[in-house]
Protein backbone atom coordinates (compact mmCIF):
# COMPACT_ATOMS: atom_id res chain seq x y z
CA UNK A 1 173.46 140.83 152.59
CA UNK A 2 170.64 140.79 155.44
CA UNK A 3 169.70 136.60 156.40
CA UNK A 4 166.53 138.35 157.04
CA UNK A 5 165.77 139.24 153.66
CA UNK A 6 166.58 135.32 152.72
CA UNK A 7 163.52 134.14 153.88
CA UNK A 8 161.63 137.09 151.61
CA UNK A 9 163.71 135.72 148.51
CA UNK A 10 162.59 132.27 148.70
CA UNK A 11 159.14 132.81 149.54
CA UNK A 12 159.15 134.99 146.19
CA UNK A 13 161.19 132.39 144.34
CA UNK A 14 158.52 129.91 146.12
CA UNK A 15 155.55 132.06 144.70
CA UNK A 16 156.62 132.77 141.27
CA UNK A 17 157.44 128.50 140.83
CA UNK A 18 154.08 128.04 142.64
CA UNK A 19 152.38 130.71 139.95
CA UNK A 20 154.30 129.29 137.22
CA UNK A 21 152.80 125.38 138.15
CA UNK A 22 149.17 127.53 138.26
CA UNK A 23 149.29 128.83 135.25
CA UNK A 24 150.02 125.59 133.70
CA UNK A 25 147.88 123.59 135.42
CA UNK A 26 145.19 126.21 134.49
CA UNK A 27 146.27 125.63 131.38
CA UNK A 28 145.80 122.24 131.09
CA UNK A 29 142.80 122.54 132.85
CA UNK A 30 141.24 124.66 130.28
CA UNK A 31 142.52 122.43 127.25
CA UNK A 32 140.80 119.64 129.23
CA UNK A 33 137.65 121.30 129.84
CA UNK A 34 137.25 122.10 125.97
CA UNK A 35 138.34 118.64 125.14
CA UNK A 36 135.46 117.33 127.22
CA UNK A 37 133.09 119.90 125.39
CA UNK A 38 134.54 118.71 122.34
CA UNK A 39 134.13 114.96 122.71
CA UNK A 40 129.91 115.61 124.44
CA UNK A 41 129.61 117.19 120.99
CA UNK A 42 130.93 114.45 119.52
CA UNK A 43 128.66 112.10 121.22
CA UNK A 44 125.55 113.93 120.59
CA UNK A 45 126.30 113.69 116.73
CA UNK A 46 127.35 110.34 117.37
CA UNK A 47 124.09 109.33 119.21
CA UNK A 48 121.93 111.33 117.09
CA UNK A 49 123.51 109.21 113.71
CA UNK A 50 122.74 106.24 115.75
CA UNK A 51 118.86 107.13 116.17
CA UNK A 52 118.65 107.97 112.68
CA UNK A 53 120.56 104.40 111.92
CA UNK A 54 117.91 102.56 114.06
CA UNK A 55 115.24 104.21 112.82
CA UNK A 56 116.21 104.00 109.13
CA UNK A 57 117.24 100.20 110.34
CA UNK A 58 113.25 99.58 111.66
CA UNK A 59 111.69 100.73 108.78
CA UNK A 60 113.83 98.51 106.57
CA UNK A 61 112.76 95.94 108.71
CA UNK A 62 109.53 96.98 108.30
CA UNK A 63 109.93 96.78 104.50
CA UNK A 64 111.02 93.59 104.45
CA UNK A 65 108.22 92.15 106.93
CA UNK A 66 105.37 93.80 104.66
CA UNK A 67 107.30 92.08 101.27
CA UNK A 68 107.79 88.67 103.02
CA UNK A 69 103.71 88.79 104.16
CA UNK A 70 103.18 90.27 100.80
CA UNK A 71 104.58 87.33 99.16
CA UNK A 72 103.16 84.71 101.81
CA UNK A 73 99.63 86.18 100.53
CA UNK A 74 100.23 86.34 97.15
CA UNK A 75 101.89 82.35 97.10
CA UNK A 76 98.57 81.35 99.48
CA UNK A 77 96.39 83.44 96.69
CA UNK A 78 98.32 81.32 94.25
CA UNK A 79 97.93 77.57 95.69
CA UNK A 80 94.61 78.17 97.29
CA UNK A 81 91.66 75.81 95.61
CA UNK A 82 89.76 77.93 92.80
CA UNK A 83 86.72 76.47 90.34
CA UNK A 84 87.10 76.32 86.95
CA UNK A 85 83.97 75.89 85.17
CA UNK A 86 82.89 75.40 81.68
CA UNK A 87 79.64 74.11 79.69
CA UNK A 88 80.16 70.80 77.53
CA UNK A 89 77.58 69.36 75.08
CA UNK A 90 76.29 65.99 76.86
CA UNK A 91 74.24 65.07 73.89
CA UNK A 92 70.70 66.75 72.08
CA UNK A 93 69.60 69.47 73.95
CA UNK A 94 71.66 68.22 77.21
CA UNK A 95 74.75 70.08 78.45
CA UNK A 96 76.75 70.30 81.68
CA UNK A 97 78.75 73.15 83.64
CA UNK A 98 81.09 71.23 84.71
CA UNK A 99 83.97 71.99 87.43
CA UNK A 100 87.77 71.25 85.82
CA UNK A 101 89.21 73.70 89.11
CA UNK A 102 91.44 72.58 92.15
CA UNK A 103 87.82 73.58 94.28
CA UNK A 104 84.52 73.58 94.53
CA UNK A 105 82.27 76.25 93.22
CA UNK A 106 80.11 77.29 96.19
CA UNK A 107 76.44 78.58 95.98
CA UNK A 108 76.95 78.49 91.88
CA UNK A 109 74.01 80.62 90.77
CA UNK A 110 72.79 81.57 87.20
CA UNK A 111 72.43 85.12 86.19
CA UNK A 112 71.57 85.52 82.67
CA UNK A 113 70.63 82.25 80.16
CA UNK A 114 69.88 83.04 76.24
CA UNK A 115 65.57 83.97 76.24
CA UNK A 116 63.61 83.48 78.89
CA UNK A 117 62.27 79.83 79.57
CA UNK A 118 65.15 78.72 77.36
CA UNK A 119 67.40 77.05 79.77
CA UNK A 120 65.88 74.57 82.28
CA UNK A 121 67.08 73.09 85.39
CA UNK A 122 70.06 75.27 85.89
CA UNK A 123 72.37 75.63 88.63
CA UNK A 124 70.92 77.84 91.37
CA UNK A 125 72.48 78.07 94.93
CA UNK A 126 74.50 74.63 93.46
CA UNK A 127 77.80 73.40 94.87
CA UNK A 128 79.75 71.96 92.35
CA UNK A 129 82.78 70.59 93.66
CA UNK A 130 86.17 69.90 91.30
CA UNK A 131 85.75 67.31 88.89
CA UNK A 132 81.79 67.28 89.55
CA UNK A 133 78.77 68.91 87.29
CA UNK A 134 75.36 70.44 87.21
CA UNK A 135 73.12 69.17 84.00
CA UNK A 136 70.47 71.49 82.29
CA UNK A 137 68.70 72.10 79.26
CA UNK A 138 68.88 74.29 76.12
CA UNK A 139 65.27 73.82 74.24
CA UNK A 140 65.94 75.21 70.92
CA UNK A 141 62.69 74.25 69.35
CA UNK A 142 60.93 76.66 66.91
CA UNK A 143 64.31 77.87 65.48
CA UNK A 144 65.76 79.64 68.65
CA UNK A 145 69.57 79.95 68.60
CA UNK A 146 71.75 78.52 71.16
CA UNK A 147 72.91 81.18 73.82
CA UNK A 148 76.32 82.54 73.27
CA UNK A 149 77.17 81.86 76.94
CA UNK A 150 75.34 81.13 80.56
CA UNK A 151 76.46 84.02 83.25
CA UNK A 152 76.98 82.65 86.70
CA UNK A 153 78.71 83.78 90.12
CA UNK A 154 79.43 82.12 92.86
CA UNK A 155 80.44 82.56 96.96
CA UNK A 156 83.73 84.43 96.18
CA UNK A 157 83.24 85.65 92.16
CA UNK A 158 80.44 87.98 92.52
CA UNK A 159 80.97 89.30 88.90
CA UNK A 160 79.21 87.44 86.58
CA UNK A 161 80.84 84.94 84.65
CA UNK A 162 80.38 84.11 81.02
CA UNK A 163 80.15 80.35 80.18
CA UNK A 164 80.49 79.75 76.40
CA UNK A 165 78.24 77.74 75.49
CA UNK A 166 79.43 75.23 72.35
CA UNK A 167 78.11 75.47 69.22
């Protein structure tokens, strides 16, 4: 054996170990590369599920803010001051519409009254404030039938109102 080829034989031995390492680390390489494909993919789903949790998460919260002012309003609605008003008999042909509410009855103003010239003195741009009344008159001279009701509104009740009136 030549010493000359020696040199030839490890530089082959040398190149094929050499290739060998390549082709494994090119390997690897390529398993490495598709793992880091793999886990952007994953993080696309991941953030995209994370946008749709916030956003399904805001308008949840957005729910729940309407409710809670929904039910703010409707307890204000519920506790704010409101007339209550009614006609009582005072005596003869006397009566009064008379406040038994939590507020006052602003601007209290009298739509419709049995025939005209019937009713007298009755409330017209009145305030009549809880626990408080406004006197007027029924004449029911020459047989003329009490009115059924008085119809009224007021700053806040624009539809009328019917008042019985007591028999």
């Amino acid at each position: 054996m030549d010493w000359g080829d020696v040199p030839a034989w490890v530089a082959l031995v040398v190149a094929v170990v050499a290739a060998v390492f390549s082709g494994i680390a090119l390997k690897h390489s390529r398993d490495s590369a598709q793992a880091a494909k793999q886990s952007a993919v994953a993080a696309d789903r991941s953030a995209t599920a994370a946008e749709r949790s916030a956003a399904a998460d805001e308008a949840t919260l957005a729910e729940m803010r309407r409710e809670s002012q929904e039910r703010r309003d409707a307890e204000a609605e519920a506790t704010r001051p409101r007339p209550e008003l009614r006609v009582n008999p005072i005596g003869g042909v006397r009566y009064i519409v008379r406040n038994y509410g939590t507020g006052p009855a602003v601007n209290v103003t009298t739509v419709r009254a049995g025939k005209p010239d019937q009713c007298r003195d009755l409330p017209n741009g009145e305030t009549i404030e809880a626990g408080d009344g406004h006197e007027f008159i029924i004449v029911t001279a020459m047989g003329m039938p009490l009115p059924a009701a008085i119809y009224v509104t007021w700053d806040g009740q624009a539809t009328p109102v019917a008042l019985p009136v007591p028999q």
